[in-house]
N, C-alpha and C. Protein backbone atom coordinates (compact mmCIF):
# COMPACT_ATOMS: atom_id res chain seq x y z
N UNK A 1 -112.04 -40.43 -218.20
CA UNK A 1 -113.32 -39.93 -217.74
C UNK A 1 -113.10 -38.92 -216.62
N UNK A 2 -114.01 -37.86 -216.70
CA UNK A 2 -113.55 -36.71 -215.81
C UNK A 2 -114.42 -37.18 -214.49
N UNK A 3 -113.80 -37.02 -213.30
CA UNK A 3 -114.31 -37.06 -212.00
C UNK A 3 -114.63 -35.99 -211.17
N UNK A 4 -116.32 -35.47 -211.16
CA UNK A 4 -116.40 -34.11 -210.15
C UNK A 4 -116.18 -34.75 -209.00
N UNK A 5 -115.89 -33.21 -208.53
CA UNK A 5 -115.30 -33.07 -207.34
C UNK A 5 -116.46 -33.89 -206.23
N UNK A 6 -117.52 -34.11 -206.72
CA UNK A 6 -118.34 -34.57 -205.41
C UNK A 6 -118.26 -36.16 -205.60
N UNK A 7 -118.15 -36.70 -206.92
CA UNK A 7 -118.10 -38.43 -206.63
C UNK A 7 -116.67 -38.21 -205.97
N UNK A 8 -115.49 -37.91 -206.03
CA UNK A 8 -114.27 -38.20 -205.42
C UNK A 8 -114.80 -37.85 -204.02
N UNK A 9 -115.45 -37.06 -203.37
CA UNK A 9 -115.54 -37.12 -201.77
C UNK A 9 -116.44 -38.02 -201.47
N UNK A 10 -117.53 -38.49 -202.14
CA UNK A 10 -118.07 -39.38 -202.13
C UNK A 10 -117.25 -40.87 -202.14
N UNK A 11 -116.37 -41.11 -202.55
CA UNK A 11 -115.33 -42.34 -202.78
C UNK A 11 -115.07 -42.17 -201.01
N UNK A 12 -114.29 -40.88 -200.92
CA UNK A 12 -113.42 -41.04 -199.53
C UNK A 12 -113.81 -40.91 -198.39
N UNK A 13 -115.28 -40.39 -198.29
CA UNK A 13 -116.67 -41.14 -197.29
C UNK A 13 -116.57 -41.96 -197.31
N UNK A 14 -116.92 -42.80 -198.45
CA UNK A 14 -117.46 -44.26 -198.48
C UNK A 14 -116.04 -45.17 -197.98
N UNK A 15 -115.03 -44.98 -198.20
CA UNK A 15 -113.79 -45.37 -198.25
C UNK A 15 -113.76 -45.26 -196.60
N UNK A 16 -113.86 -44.21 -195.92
CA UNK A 16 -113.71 -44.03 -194.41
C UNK A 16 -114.77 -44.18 -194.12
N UNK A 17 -116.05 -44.49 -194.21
CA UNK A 17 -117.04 -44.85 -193.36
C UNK A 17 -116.41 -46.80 -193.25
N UNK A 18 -116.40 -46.90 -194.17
CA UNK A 18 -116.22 -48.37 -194.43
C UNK A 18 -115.00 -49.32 -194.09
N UNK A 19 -113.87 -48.09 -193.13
CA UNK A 19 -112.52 -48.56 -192.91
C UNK A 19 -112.88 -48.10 -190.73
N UNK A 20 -113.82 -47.56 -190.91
CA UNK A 20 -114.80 -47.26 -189.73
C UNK A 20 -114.32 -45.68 -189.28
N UNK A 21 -113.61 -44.93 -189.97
CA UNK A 21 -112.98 -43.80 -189.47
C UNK A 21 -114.27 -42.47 -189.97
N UNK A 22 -115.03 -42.35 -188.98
CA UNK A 22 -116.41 -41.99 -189.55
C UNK A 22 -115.92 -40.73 -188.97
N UNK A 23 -115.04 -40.21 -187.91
CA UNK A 23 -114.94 -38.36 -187.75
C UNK A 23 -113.86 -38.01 -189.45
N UNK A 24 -112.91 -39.00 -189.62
CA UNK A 24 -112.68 -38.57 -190.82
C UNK A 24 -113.48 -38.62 -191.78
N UNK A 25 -114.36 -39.30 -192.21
CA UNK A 25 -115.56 -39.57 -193.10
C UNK A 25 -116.37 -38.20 -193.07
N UNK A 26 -116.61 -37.43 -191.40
CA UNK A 26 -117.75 -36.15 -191.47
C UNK A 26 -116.71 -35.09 -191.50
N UNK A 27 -115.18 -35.32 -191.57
CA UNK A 27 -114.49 -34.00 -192.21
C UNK A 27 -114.74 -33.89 -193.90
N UNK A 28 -114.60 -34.81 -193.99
CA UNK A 28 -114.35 -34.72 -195.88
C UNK A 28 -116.05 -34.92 -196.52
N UNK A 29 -116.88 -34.65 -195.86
CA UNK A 29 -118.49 -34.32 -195.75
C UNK A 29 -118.77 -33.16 -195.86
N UNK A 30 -118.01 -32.63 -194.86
CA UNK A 30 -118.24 -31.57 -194.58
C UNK A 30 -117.31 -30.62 -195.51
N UNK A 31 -116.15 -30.99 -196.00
CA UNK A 31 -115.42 -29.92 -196.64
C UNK A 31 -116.30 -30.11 -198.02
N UNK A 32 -116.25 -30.96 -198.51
CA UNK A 32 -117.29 -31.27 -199.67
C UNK A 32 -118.83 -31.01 -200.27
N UNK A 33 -119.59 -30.89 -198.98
CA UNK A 33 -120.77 -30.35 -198.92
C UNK A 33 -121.78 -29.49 -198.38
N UNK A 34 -120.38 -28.93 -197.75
CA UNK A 34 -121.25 -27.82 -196.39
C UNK A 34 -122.16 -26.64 -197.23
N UNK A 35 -121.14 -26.23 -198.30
CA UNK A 35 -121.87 -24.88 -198.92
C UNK A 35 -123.24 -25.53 -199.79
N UNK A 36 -123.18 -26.84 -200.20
CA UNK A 36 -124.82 -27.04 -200.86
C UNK A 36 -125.28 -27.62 -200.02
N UNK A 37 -125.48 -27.97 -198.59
CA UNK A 37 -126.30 -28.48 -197.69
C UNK A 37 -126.39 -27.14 -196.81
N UNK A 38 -125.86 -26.10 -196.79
CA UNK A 38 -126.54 -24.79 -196.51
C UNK A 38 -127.46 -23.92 -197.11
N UNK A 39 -127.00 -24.03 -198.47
CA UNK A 39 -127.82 -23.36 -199.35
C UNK A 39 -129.17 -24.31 -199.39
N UNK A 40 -129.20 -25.45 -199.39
CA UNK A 40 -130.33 -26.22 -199.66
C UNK A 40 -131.41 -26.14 -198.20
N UNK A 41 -131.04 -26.02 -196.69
CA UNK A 41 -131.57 -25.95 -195.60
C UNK A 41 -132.09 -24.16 -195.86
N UNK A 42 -131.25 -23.40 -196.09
CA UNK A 42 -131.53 -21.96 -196.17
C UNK A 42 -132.67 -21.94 -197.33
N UNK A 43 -132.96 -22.84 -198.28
CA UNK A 43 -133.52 -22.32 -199.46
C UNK A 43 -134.56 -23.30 -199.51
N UNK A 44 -135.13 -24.16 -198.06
CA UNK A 44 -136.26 -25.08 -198.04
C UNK A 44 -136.78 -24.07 -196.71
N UNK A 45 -136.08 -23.77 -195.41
CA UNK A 45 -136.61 -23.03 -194.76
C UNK A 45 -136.73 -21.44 -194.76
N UNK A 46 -136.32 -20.84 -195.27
CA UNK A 46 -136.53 -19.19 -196.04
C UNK A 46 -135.90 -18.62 -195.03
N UNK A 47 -134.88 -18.96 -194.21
CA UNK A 47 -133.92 -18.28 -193.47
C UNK A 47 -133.19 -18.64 -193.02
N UNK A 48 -131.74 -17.68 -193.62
CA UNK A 48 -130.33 -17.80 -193.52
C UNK A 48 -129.22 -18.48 -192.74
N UNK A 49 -130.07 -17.66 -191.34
CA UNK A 49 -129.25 -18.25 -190.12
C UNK A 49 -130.67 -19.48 -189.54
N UNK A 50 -131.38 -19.68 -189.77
CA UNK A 50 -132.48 -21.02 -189.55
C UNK A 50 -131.47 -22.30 -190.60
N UNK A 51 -130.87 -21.82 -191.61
CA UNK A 51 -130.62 -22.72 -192.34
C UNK A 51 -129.13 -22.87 -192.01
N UNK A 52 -128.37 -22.13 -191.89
CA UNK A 52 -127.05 -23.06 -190.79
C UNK A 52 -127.13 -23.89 -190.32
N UNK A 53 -128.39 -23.77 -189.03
CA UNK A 53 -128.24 -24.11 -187.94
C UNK A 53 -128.75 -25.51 -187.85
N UNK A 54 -129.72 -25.74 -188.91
CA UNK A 54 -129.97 -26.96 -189.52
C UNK A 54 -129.07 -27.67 -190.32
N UNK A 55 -128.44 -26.96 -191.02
CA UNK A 55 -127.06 -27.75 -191.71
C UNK A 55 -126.26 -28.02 -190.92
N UNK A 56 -126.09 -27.63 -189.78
CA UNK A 56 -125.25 -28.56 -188.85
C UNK A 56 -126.02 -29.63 -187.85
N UNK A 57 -126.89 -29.39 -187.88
CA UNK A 57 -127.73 -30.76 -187.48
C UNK A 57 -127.64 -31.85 -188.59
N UNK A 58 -127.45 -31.45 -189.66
CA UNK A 58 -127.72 -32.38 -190.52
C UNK A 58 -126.51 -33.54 -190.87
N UNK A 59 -125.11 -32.71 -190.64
CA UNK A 59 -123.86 -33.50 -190.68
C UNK A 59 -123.63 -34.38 -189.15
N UNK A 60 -124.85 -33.54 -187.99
CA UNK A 60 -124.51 -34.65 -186.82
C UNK A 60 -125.52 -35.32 -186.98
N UNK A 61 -126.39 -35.53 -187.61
CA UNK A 61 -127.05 -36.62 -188.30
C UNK A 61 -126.45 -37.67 -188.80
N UNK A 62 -126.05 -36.84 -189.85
CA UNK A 62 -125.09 -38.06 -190.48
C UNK A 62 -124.26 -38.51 -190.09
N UNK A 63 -123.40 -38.03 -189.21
CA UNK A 63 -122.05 -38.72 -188.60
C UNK A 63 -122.72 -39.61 -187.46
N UNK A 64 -123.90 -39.82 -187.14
CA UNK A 64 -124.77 -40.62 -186.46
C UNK A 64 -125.12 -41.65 -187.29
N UNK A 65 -125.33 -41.52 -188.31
CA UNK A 65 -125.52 -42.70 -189.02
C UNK A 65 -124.99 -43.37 -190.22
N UNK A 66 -123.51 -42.91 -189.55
CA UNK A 66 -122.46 -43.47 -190.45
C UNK A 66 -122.40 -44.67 -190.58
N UNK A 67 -122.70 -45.21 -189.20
CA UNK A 67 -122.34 -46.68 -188.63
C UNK A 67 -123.24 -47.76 -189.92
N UNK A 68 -124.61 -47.05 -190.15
CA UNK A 68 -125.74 -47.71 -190.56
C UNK A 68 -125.57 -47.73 -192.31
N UNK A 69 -124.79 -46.92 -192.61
CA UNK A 69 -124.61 -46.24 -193.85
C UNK A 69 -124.50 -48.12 -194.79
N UNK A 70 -125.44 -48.34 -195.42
CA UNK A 70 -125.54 -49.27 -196.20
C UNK A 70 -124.92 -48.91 -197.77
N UNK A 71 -124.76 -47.93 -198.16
CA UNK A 71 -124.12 -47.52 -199.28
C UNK A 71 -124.38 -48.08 -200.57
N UNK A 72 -126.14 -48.02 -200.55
CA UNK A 72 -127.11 -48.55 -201.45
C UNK A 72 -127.31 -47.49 -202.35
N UNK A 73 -127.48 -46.35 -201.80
CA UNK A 73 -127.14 -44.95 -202.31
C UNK A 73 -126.15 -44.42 -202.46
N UNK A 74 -125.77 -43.11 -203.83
CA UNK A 74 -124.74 -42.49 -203.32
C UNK A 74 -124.59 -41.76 -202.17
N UNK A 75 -123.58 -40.80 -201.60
CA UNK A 75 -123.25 -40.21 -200.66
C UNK A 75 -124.77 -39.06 -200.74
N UNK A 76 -124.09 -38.68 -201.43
CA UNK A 76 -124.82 -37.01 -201.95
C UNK A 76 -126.58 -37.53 -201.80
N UNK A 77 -126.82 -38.53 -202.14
CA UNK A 77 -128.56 -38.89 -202.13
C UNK A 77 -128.55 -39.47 -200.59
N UNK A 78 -127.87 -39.81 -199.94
CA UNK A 78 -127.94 -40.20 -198.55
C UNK A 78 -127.99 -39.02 -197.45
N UNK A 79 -126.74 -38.04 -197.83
CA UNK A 79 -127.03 -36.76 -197.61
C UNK A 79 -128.23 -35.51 -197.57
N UNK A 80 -128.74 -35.76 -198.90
CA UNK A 80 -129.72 -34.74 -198.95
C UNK A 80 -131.06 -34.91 -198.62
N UNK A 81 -130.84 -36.77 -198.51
CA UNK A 81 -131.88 -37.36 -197.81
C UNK A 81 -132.54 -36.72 -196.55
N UNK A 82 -131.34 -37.19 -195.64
CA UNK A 82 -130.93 -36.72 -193.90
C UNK A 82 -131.62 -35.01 -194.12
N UNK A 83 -130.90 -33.97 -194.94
CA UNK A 83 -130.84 -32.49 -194.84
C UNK A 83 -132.74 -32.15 -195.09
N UNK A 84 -133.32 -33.17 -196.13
CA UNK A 84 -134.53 -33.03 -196.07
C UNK A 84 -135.34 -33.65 -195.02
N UNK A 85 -134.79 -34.52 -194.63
CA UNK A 85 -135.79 -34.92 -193.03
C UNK A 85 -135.62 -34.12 -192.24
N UNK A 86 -134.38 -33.16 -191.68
CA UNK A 86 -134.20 -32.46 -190.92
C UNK A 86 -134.77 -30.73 -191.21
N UNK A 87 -134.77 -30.55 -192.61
CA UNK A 87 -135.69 -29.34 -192.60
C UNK A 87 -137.11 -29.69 -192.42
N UNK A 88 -137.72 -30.55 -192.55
CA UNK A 88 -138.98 -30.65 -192.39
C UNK A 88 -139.08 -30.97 -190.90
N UNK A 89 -138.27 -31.43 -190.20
CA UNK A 89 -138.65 -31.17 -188.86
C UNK A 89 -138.20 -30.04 -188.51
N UNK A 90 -137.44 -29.69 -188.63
CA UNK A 90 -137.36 -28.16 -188.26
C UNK A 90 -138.53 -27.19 -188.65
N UNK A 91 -138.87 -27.39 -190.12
CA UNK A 91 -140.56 -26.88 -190.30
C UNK A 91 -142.01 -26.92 -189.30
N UNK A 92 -141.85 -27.86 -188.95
CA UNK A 92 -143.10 -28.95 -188.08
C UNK A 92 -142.73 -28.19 -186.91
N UNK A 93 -141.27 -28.21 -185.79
CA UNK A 93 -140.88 -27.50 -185.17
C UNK A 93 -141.53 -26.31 -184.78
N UNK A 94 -140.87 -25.41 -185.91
CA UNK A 94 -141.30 -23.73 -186.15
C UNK A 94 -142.80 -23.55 -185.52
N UNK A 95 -143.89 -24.46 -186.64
CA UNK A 95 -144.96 -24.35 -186.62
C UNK A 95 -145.19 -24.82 -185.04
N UNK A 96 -145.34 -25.83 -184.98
CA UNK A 96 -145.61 -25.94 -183.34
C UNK A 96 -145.13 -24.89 -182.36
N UNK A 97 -143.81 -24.55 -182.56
CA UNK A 97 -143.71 -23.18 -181.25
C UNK A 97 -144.27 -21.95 -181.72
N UNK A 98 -144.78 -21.95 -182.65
CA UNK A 98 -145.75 -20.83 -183.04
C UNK A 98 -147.25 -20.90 -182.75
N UNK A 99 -147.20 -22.02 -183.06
CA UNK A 99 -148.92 -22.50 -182.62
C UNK A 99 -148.79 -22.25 -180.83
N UNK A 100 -148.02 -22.83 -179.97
CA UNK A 100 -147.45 -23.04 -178.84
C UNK A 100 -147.26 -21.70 -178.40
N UNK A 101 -147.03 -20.61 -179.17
CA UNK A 101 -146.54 -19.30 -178.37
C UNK A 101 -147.99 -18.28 -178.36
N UNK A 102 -148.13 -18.58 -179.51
CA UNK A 102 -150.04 -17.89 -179.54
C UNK A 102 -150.67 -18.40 -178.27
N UNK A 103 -150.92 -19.98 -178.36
CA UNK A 103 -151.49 -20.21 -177.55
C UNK A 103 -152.05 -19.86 -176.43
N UNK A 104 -150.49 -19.78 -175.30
CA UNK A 104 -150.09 -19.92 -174.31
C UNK A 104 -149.28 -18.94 -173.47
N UNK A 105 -149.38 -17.53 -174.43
CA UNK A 105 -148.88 -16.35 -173.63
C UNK A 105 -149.76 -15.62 -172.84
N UNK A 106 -150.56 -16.42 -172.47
CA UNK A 106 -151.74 -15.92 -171.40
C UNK A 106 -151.24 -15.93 -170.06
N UNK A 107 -150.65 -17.55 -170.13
CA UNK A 107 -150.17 -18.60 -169.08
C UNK A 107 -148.86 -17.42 -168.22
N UNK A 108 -147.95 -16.99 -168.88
CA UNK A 108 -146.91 -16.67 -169.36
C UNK A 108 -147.41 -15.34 -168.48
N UNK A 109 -148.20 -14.22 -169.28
CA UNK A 109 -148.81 -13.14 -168.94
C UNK A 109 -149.03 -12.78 -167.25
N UNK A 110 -149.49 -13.87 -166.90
CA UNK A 110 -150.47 -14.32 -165.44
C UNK A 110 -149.18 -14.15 -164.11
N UNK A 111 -147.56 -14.72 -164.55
CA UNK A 111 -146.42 -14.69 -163.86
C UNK A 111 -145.63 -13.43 -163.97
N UNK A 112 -145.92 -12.87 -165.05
CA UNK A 112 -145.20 -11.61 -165.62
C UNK A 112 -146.03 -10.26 -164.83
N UNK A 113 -146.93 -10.25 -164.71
CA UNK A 113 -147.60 -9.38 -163.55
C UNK A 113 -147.47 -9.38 -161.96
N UNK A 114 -146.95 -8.84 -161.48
CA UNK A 114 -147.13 -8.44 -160.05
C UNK A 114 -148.25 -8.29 -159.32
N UNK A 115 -149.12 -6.83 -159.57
CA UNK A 115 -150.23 -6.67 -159.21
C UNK A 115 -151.61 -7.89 -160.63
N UNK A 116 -152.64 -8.23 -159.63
CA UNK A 116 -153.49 -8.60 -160.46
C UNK A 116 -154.14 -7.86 -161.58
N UNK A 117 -154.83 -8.33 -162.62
CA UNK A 117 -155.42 -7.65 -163.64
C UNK A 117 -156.90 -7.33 -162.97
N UNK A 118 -157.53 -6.37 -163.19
CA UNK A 118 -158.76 -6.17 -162.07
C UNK A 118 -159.81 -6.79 -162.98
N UNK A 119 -159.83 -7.01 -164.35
CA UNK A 119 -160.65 -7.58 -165.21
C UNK A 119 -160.16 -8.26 -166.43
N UNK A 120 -159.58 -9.15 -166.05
CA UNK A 120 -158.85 -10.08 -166.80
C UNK A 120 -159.56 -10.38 -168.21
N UNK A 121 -161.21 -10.58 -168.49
CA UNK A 121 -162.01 -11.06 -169.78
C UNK A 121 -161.83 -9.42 -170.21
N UNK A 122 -162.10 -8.07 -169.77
CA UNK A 122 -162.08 -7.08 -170.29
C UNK A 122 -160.70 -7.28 -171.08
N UNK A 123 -159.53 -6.82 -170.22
CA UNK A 123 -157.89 -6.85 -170.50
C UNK A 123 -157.31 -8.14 -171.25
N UNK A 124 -157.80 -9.46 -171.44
CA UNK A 124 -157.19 -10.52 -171.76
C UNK A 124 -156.66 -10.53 -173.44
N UNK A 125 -157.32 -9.10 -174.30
CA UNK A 125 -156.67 -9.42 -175.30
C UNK A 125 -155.73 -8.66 -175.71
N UNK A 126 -155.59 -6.78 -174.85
CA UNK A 126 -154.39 -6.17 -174.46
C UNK A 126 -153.44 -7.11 -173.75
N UNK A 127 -153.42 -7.51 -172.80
CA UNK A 127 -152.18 -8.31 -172.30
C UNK A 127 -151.46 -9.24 -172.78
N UNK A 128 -152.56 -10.29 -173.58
CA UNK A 128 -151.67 -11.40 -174.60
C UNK A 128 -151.53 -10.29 -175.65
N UNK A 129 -151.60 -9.13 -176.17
CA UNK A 129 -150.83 -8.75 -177.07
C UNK A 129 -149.48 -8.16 -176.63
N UNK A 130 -149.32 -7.18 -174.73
CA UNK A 130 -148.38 -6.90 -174.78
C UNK A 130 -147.23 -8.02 -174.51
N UNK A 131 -147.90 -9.22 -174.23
CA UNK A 131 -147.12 -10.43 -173.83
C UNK A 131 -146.00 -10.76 -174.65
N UNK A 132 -147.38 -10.84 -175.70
CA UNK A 132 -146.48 -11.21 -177.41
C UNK A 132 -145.15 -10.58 -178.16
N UNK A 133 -146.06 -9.31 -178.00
CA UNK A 133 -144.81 -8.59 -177.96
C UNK A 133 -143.37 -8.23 -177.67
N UNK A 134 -143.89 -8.60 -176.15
CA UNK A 134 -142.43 -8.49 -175.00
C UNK A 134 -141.82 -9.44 -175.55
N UNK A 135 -142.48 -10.52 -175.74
CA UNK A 135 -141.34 -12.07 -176.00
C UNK A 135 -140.73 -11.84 -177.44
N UNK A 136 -140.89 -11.16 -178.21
CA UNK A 136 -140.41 -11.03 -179.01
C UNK A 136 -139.28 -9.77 -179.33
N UNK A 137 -139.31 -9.38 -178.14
CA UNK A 137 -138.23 -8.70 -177.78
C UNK A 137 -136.91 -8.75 -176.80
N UNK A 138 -137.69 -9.88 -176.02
CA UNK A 138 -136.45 -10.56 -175.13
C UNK A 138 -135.72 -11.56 -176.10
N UNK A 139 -134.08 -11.55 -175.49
CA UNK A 139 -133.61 -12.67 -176.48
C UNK A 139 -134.20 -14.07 -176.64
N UNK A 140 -133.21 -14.69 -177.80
CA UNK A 140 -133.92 -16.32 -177.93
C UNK A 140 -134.04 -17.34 -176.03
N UNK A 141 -132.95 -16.49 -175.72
CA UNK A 141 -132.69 -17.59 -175.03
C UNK A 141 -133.67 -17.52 -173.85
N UNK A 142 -133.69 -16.23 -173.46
CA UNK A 142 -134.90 -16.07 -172.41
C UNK A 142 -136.00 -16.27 -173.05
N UNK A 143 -136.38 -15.98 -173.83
CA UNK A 143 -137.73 -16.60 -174.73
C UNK A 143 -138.20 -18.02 -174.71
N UNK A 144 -137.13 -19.37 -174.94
CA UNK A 144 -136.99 -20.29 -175.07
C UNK A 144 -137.53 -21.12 -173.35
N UNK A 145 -136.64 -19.87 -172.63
CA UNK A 145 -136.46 -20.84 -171.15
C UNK A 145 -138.27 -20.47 -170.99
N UNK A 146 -138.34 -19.51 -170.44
CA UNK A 146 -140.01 -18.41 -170.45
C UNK A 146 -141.16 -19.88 -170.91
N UNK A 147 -140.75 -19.61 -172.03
CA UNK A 147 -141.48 -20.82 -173.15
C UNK A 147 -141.31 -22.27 -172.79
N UNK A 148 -139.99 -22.55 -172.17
CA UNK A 148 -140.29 -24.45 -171.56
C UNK A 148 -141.03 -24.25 -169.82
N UNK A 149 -140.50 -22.86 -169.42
CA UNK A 149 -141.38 -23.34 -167.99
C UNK A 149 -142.62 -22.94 -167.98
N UNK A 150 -143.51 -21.75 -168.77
CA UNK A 150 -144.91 -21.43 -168.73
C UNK A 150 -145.60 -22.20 -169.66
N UNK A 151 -144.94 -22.36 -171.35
CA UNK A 151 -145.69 -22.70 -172.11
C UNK A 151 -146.14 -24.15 -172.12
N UNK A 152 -144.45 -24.73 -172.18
CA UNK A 152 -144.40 -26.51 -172.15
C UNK A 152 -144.44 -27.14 -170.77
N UNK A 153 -144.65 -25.98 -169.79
CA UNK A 153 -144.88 -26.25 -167.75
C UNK A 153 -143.89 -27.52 -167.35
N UNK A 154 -142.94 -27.75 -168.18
CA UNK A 154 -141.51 -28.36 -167.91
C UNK A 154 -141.00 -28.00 -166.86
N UNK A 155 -140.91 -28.79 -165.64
CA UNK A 155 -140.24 -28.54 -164.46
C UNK A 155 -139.08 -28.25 -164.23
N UNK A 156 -138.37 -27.22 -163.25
CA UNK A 156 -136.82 -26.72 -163.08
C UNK A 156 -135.79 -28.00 -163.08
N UNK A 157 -136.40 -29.02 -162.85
CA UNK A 157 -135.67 -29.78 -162.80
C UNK A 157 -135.34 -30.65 -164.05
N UNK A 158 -136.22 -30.41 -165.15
CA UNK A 158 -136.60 -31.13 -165.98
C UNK A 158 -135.47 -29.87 -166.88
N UNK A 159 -135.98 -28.69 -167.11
CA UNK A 159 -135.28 -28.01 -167.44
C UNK A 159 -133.73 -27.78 -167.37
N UNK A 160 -132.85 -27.94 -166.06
CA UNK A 160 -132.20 -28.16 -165.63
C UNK A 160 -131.42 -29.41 -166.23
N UNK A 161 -131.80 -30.25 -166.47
CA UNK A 161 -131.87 -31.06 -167.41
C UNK A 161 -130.95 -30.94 -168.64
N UNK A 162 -131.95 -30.65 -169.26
CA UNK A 162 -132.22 -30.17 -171.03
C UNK A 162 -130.92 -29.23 -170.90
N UNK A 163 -131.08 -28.05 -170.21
CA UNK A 163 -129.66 -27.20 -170.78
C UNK A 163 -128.25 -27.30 -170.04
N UNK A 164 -128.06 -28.32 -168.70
CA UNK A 164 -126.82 -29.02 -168.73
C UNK A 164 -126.73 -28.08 -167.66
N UNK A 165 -127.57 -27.26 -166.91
CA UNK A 165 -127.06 -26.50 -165.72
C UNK A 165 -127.82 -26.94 -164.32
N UNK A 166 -127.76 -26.62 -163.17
CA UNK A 166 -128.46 -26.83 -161.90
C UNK A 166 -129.77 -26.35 -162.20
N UNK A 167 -130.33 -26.75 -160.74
CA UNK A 167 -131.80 -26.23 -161.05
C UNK A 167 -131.76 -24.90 -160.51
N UNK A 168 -130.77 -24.32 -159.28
CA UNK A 168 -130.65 -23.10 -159.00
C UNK A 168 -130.34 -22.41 -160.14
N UNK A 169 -129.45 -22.75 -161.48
CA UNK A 169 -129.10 -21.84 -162.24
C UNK A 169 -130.40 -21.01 -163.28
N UNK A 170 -131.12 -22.75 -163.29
CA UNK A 170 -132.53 -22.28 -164.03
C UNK A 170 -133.46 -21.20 -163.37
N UNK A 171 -133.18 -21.78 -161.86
CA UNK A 171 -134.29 -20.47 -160.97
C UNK A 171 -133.82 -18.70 -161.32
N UNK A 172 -132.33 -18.59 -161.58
CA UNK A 172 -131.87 -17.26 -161.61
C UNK A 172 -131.98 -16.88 -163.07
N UNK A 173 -131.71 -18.04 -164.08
CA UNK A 173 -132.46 -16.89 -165.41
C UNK A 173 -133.21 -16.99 -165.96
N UNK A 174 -134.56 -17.91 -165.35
CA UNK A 174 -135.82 -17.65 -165.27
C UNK A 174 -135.73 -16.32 -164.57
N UNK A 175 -135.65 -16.14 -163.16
CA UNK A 175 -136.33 -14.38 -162.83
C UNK A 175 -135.60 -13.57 -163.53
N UNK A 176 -134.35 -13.96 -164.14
CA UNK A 176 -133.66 -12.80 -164.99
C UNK A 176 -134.84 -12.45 -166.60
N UNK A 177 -135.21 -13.21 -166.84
CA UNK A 177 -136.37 -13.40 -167.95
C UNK A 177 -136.91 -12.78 -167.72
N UNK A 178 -137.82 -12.96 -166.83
CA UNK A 178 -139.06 -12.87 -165.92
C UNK A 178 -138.82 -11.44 -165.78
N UNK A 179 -138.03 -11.23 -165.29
CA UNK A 179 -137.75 -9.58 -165.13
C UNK A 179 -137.33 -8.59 -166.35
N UNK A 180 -136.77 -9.44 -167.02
CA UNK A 180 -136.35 -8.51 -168.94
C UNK A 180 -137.87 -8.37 -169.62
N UNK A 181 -138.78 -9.21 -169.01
CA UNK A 181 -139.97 -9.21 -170.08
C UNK A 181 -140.51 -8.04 -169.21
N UNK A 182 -140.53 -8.37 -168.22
CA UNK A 182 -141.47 -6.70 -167.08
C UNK A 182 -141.02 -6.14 -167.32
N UNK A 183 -139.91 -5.93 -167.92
CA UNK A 183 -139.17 -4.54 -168.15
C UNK A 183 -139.34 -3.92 -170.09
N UNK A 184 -139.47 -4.67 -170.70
CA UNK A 184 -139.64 -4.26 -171.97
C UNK A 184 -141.53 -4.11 -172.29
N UNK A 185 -142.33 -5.21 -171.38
CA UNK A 185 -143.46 -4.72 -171.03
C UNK A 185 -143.65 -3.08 -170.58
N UNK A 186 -143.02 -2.95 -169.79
CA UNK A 186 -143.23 -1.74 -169.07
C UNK A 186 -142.92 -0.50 -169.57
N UNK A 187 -141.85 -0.65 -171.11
CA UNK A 187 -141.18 0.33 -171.53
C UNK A 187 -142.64 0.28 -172.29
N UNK A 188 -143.29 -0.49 -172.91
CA UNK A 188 -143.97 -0.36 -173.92
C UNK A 188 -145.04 0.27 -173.94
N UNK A 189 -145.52 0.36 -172.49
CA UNK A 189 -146.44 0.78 -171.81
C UNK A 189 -146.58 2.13 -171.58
């Protein structure tokens, strides 16, 4: 009887999850299934590099729940299990910081100005547009930070936190932000 190539990595998962050697278990996962658990994240969320970046969430998923791995299922249905819970949160995700960025680039707008707006209800729907804009021209990463301290009003410290640096480090590329968006504002202008 012929054996594809995916029940044999499936054997030597199951074989190393079950002998407890679970980083060897998410090598031979990963050599075995990376290219259809990319294609499958890329081809549920409709983009390329969105769908990497989820396919590697999805193997530290699984190497998270190796321990639990009851092996009631095959590999491959346990797998694509995990890759579909994780694109759909990544979906849910998306949508929320989209809903979240509409929202709340008012908030955002209000810090990004120097001088006041002299008629803020006149101007309020020029400015959340050049807001919008700007943020979508600063990188992810200043976008992201911008977005946990105005949008999600996540404290420096809280922030500080989350990305593994001081809170002084957060204060300097917040105004580095803060200042790339006044500045691509201003070009636009």
């Amino acid at each position: 009887m012929h054996r594809s190539k995916h029940n044999t990595c499936d054997d030597a998962v199951q074989s190393d999850i079950t002998q407890g050697d679970y980083r060897r278990a998410l090598e031979v996962l990963v050599l075995g299934y990376q290219h259809l658990i990319v294609s499958f994240c890329t081809h549920m969320l409709g983009e390329a590099t969105h769908g990497e970046e989820v396919a590697q969430e999805v193997f530290l998923a699984a190497y998270s729940a190796m321990p639990h791995f009851r092996q009631d299922a095959s590999v491959r249905t346990w797998l694509f299990a995990i890759a579909r819970k994780q694109c759909l949160k990544a979906l849910r995700d998306r949508q929320r910081r989209r809903r979240l960025e509409s929202e709340r680039h008012a908030i955002i707008a209000t810090h990004v100005h120097r001088a006041p707006v002299a008629s803020l209800e006149h101007d309020a729907a020029v400015l959340l547009q050049q807001v919008q804009q700007g943020l979508r021209k600063v990188d992810k990463a200043q976008r992201a930070l911008l977005m946990m301290r105005y949008d999600a009003e996540l404290s420096l410290v809280n922030i500080a936190s989350m990305l593994g640096i001081s809170e002084a480090g957060v204060r300097r590329q917040l105004a580095r932000a803060l200042q790339r968006l006044r500045e691509v504002m201003d070009d636009d202008t």
